[in-house]
N, C-alpha and C. Protein backbone atom coordinates (compact mmCIF):
# COMPACT_ATOMS: atom_id res chain seq x y z
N UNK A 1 0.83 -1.18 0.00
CA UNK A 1 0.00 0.00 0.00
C UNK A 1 0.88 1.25 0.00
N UNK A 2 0.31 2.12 -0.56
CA UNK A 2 1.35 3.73 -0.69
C UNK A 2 1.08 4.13 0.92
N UNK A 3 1.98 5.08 0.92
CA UNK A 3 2.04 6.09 1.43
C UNK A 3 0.86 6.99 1.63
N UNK A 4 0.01 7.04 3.10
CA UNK A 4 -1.04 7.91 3.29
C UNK A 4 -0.61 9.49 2.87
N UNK A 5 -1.65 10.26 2.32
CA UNK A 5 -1.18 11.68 2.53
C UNK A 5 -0.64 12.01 4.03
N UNK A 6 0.66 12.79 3.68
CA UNK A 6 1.20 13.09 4.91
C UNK A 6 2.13 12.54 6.01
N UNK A 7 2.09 11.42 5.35
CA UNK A 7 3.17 10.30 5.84
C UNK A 7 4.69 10.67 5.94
N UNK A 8 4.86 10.66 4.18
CA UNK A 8 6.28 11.48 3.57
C UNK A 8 6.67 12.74 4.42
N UNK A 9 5.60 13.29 4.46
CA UNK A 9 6.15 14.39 5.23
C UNK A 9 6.76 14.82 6.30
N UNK A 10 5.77 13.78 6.94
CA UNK A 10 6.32 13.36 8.68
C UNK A 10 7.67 12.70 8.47
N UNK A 11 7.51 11.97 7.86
CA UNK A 11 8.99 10.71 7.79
C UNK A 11 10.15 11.27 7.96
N UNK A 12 9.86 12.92 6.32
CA UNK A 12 11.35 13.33 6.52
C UNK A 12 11.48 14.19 7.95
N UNK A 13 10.53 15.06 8.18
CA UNK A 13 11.02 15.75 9.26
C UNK A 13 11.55 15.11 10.45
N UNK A 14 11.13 13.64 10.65
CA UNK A 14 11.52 12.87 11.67
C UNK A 14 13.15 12.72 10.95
N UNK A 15 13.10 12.22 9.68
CA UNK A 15 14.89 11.97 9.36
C UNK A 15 15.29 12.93 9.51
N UNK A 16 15.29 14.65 9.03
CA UNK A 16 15.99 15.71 9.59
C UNK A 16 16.37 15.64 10.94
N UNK A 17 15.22 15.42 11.58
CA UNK A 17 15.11 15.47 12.99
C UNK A 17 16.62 14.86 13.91
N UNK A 18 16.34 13.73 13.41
CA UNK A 18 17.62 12.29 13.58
C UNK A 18 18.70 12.59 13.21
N UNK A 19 18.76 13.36 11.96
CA UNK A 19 19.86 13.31 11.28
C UNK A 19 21.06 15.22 12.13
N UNK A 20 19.81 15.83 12.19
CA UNK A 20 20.40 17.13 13.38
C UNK A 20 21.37 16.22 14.09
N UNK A 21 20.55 15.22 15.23
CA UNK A 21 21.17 14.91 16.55
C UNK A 21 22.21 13.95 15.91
N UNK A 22 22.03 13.07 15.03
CA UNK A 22 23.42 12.11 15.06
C UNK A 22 24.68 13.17 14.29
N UNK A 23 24.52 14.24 13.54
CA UNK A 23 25.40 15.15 13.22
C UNK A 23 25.99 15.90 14.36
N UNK A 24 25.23 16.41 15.36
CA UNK A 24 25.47 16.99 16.09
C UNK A 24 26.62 16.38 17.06
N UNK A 25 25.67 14.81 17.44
CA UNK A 25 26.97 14.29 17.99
C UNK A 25 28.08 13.81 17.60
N UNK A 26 28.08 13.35 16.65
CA UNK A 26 29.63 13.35 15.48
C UNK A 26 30.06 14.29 15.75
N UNK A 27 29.79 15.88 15.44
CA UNK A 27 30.80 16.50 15.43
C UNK A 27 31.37 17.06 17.25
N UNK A 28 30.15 17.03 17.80
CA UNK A 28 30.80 16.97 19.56
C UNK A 28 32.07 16.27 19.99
N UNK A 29 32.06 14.85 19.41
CA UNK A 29 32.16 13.36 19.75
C UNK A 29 34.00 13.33 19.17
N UNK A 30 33.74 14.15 17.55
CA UNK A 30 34.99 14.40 17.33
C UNK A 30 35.74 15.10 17.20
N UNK A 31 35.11 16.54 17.85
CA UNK A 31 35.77 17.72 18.61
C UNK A 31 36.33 16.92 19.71
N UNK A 32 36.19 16.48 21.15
CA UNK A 32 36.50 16.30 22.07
C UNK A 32 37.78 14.71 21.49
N UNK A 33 37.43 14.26 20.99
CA UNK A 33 38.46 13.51 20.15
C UNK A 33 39.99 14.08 19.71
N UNK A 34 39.61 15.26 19.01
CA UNK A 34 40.69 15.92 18.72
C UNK A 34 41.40 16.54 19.55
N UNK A 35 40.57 17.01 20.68
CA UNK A 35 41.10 18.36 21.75
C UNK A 35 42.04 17.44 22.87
N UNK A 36 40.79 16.07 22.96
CA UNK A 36 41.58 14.80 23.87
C UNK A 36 42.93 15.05 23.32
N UNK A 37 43.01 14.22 21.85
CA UNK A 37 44.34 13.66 21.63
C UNK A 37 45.63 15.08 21.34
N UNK A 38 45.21 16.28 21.35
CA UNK A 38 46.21 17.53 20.99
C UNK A 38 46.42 17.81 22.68
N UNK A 39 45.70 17.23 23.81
CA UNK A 39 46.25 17.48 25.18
C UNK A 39 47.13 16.40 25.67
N UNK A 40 46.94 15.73 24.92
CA UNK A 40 48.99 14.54 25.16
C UNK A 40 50.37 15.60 24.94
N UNK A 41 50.06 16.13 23.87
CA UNK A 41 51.55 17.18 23.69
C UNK A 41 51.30 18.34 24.50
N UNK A 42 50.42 19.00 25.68
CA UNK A 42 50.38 20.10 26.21
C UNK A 42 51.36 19.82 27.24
N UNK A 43 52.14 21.19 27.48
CA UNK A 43 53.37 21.07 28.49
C UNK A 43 52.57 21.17 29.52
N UNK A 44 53.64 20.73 30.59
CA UNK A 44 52.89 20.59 32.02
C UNK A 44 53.95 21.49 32.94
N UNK A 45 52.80 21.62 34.38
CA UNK A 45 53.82 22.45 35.01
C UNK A 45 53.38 21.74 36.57
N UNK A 46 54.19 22.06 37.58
CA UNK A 46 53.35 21.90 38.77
C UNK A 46 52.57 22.45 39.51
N UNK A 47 51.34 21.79 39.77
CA UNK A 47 49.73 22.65 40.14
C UNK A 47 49.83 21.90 42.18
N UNK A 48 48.84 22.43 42.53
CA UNK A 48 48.74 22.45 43.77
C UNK A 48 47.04 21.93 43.91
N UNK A 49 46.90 20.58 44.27
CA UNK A 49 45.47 20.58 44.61
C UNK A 49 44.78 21.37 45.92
N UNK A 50 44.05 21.91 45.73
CA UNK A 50 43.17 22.63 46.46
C UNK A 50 41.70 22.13 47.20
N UNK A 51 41.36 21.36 46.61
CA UNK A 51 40.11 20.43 47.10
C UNK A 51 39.97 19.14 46.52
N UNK A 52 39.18 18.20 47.17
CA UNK A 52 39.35 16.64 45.98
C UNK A 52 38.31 16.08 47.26
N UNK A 53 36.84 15.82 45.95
CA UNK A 53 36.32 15.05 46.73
C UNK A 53 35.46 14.41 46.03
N UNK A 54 34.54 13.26 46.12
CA UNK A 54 33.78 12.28 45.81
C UNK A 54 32.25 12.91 45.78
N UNK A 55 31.76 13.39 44.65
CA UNK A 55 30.34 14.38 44.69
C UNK A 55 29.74 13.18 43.98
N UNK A 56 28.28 12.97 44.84
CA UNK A 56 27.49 12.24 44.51
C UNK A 56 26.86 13.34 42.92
N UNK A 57 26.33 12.55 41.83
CA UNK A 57 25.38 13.01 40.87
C UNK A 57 23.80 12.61 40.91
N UNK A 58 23.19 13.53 41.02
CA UNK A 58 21.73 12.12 41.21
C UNK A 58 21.07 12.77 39.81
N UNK A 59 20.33 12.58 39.61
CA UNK A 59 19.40 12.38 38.00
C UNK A 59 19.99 11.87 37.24
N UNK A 60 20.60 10.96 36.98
CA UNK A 60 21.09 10.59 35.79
C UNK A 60 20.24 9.45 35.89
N UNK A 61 20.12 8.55 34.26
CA UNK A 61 18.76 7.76 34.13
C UNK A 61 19.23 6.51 34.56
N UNK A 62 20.39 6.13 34.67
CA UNK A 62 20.46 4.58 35.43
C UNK A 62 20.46 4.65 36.90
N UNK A 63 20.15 5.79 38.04
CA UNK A 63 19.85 5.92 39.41
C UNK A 63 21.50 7.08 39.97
N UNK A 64 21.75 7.46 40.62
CA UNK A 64 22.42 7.95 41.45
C UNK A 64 23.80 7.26 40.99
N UNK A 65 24.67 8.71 40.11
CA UNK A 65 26.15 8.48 40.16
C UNK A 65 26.78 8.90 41.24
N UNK A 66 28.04 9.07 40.66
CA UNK A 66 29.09 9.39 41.25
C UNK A 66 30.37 10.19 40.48
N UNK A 67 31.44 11.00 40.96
CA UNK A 67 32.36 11.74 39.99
C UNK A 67 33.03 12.68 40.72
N UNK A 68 34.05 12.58 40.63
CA UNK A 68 35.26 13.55 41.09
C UNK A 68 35.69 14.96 40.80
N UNK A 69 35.66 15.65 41.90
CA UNK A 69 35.70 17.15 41.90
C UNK A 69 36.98 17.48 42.29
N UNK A 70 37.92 18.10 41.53
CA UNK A 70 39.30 18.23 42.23
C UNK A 70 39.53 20.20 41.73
N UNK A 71 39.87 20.19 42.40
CA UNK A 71 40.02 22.20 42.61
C UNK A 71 41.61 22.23 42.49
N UNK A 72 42.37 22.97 41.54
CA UNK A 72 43.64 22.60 41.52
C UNK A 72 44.24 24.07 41.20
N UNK A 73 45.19 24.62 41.57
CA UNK A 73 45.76 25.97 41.16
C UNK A 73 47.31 25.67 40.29
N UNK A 74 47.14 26.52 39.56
CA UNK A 74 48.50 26.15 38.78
C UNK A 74 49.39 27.73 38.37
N UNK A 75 50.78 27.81 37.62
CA UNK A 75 51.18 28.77 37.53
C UNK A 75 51.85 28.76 36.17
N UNK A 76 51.52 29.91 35.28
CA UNK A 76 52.12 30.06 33.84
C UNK A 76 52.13 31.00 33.32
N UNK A 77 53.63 31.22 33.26
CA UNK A 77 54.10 32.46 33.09
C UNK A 77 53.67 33.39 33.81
N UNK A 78 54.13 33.30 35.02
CA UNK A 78 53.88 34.28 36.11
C UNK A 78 52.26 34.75 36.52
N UNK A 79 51.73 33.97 35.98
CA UNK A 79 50.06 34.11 36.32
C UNK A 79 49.38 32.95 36.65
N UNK A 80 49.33 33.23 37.69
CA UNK A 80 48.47 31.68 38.16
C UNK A 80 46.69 31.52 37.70
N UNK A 81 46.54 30.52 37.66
CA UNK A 81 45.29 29.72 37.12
C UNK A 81 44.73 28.87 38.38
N UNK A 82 43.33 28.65 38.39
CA UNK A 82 42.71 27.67 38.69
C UNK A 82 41.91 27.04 37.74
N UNK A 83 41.51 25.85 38.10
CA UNK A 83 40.53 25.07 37.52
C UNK A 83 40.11 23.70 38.52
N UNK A 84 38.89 22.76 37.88
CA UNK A 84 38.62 21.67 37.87
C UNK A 84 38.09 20.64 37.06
N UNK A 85 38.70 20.91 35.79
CA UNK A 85 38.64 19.60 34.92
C UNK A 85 39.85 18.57 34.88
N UNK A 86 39.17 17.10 35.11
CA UNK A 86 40.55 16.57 35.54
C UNK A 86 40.60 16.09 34.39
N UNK A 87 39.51 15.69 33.03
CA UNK A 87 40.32 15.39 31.79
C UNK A 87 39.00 15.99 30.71
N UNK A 88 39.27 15.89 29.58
CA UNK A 88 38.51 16.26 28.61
C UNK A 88 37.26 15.09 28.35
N UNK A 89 36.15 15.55 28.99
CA UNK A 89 35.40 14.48 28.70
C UNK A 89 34.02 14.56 28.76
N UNK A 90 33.00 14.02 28.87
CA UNK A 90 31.38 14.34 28.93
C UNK A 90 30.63 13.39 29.61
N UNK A 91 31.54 13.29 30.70
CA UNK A 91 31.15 12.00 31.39
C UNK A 91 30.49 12.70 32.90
N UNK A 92 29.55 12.22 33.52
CA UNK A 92 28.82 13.02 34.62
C UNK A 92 28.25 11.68 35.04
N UNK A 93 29.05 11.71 36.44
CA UNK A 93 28.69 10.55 37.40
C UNK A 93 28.75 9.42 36.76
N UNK A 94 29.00 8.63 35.76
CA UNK A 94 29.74 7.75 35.34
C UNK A 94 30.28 6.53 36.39
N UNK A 95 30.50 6.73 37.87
CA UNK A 95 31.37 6.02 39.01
C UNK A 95 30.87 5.70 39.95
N UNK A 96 31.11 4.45 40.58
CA UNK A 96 30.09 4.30 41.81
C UNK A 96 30.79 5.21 43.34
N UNK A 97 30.48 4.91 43.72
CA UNK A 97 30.67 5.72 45.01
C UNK A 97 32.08 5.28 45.17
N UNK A 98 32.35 3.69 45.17
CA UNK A 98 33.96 3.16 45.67
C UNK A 98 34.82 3.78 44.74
N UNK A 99 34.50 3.59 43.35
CA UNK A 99 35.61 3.74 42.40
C UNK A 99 35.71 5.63 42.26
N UNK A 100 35.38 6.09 42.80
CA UNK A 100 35.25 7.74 42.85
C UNK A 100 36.37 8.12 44.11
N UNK A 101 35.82 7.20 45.20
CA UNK A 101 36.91 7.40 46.18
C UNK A 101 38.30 6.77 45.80
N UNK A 102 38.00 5.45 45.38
CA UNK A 102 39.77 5.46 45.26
C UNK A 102 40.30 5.89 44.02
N UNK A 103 39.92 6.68 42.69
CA UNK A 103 40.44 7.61 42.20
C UNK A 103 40.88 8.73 42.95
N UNK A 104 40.25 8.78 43.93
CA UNK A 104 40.39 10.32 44.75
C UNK A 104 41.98 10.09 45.74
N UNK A 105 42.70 9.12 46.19
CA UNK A 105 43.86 8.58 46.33
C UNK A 105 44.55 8.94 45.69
N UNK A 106 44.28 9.52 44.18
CA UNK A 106 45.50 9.98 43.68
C UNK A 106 45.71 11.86 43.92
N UNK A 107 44.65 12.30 44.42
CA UNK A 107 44.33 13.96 44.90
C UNK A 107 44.27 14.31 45.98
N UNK A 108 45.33 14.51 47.25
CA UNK A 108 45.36 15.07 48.21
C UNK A 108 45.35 16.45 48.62
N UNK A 109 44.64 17.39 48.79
CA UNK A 109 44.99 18.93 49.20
C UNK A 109 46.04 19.08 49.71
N UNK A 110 46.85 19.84 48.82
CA UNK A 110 48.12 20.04 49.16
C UNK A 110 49.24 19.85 48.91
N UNK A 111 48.88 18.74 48.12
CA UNK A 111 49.52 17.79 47.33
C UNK A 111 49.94 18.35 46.07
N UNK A 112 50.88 18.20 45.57
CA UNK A 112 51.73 18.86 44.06
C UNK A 112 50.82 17.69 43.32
N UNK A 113 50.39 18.38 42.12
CA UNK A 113 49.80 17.30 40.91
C UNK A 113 49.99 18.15 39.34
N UNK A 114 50.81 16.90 38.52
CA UNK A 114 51.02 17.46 37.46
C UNK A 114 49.84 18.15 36.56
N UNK A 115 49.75 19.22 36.11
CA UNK A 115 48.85 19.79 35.40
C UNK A 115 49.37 20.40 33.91
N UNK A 116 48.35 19.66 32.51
CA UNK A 116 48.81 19.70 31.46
C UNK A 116 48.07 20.91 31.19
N UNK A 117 48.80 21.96 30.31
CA UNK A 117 48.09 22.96 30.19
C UNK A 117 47.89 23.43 28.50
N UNK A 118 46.92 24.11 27.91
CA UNK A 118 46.67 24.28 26.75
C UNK A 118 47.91 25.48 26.45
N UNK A 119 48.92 25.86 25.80
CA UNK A 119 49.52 26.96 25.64
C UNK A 119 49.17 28.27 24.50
N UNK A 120 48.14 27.65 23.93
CA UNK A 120 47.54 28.96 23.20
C UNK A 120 46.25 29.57 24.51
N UNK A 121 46.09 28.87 25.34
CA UNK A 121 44.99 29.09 26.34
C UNK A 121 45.28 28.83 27.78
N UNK A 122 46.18 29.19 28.49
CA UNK A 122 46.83 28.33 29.75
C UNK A 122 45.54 28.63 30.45
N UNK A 123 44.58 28.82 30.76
CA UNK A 123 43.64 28.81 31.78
C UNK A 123 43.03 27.47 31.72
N UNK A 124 43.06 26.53 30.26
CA UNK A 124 42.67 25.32 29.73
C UNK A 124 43.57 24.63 30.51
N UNK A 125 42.70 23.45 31.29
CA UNK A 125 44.12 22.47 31.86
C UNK A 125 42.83 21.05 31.74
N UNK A 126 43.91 20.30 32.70
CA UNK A 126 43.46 18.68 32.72
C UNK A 126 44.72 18.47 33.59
N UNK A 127 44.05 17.42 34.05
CA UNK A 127 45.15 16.55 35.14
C UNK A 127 45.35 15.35 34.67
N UNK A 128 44.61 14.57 33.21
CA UNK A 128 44.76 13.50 32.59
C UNK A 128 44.64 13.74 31.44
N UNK A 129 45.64 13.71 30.79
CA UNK A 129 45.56 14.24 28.86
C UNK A 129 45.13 13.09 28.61
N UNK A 130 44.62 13.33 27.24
CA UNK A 130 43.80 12.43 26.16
C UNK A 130 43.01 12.22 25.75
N UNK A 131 42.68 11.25 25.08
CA UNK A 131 40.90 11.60 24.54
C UNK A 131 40.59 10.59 25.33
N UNK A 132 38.81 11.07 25.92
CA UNK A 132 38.26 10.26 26.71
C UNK A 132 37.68 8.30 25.90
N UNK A 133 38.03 7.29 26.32
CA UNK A 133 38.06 6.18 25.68
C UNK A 133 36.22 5.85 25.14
N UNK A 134 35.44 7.12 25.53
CA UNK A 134 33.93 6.56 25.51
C UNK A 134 33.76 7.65 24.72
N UNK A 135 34.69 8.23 23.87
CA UNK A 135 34.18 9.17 22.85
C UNK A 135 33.68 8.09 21.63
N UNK A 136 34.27 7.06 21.92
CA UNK A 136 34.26 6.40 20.58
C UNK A 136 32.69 6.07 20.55
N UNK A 137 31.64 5.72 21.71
CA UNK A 137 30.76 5.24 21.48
C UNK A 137 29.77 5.88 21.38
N UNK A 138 30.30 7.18 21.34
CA UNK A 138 29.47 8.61 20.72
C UNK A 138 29.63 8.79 19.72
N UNK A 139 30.52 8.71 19.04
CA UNK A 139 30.86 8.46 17.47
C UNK A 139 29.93 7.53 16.39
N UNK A 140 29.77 6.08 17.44
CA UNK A 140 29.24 5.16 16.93
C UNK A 140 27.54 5.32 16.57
N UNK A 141 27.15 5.78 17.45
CA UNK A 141 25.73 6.18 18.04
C UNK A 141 25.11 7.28 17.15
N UNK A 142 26.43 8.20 16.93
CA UNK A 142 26.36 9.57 15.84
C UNK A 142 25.65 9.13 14.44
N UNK A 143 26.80 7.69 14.47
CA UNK A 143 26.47 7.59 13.09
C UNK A 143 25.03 6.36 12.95
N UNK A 144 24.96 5.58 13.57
CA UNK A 144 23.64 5.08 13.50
C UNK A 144 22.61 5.77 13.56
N UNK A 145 22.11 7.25 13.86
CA UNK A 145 21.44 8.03 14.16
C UNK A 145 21.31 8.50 12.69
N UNK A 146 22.67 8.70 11.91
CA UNK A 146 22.83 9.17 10.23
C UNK A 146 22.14 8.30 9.79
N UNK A 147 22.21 6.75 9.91
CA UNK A 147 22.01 5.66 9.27
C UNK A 147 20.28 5.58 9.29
N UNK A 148 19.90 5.77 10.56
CA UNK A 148 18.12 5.63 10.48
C UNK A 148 17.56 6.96 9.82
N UNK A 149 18.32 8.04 10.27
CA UNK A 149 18.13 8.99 8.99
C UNK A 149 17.87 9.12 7.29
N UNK A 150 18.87 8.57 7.16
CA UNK A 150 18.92 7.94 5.49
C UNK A 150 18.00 6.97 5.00
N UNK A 151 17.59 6.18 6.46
CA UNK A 151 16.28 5.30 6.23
C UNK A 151 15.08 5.81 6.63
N UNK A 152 15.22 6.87 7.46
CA UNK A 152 13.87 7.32 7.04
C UNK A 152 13.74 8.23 6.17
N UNK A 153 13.94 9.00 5.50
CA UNK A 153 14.39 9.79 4.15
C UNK A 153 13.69 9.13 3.24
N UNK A 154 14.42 7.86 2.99
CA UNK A 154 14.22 7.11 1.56
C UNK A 154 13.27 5.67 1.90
N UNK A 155 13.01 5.52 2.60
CA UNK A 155 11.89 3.73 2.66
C UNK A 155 10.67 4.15 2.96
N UNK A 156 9.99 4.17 2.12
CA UNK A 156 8.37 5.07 2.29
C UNK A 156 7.84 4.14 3.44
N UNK A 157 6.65 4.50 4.17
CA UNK A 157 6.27 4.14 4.97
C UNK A 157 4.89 3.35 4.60
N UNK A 158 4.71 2.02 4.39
CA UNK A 158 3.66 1.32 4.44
C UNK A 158 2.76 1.16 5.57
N UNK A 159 0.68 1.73 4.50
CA UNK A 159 0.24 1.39 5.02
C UNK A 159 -0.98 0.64 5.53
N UNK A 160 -1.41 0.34 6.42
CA UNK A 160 -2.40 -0.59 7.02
C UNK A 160 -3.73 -0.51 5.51
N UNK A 161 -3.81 -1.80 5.37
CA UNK A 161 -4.77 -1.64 4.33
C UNK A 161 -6.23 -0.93 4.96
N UNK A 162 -6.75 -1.82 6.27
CA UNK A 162 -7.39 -0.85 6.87
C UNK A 162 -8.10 0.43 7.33
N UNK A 163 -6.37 0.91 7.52
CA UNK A 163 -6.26 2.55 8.07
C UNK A 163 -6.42 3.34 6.70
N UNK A 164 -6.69 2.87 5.26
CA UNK A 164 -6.76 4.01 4.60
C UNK A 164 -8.29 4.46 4.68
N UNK A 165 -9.56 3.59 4.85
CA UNK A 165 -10.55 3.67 4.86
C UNK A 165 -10.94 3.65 6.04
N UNK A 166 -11.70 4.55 6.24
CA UNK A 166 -11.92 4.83 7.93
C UNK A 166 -13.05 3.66 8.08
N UNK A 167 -13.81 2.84 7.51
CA UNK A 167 -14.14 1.90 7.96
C UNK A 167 -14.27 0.51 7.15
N UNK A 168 -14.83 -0.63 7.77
CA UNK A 168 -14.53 -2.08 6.91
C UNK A 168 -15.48 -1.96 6.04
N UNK A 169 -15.34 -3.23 4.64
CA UNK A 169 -16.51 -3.38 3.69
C UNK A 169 -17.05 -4.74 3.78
């Protein structure tokens, strides 16, 4: 059976629709990809942690995370910086309560901790260069999102022999 009036129409705006968000996250997915892997070569200097602690996250949709807050001061070229990103990433509560604390073993107040810094931007830091290892499955997701796009675009939508006649004969 064809395509009801109005079907097509819906279809594509739903594939635009799809096709926004899986673009969108591709290019998020491989921004933070790139920025990850160009913060391996950022020089480092020695920073001073300032706070480090285990912050519960709650709304997130699998129940009550977890994720590490570290407050760190650093110095470049005679101007000191703060921050608290400990790496480039889009991860929020991600950790259970244990594995948050004993990451937090490696951040004592007071404590000297190497800090990699952006040098076209020294206010940009991280305490772990690289690209985050779960960019990739934003990437993946990006593009399956392209993929149902392209299928809804182009595979007309069949329908109910039924539903074209509002009632039986």
């Amino acid at each position: 059976m064809p395509e009801r009036p109005g079907q097509k129409r819906i279809r594509r705006i739903a594939a635009v629709l799809v096709l926004l968000m899986g673009t969108v996250l591709i290019f998020d997915r491989a921004n933070l990809l790139l920025e990850g892997q160009a913060s391996l070569a950022w020089p480092t200097v020695s920073g001073t942690v300032i706070e480090a602690a285990a912050v519960p996250v709650d709304g997130a949709r699998t129940g009550p995370g977890w994720r590490i807050r570290v407050d760190y001061e650093y110095e470049v070229g005679g101007q000191r910086f703060g921050n608290d990103r400990v790496r480039l990433s889009r991860r929020l509560g991600d950790k259970t309560e244990i594995k948050a604390r004993e990451e937090l073993v490696l951040y004592k107040p007071g404590e000297p901790v190497p800090v990699y810094y952006d040098p076209a931007r020294p206010a940009r830091s991280v305490l772990v260069p690289g690209p985050d290892n779960r960019v990739w499955f934003g990437l993946s997701v990006g593009l399956v999102l392209v993929v149902i796009a392209v299928i809804f675009w182009t595979v007309p939508t069949r329908s109910h022999p039924r539903s074209r006649s509002g009632r039986r004969t």
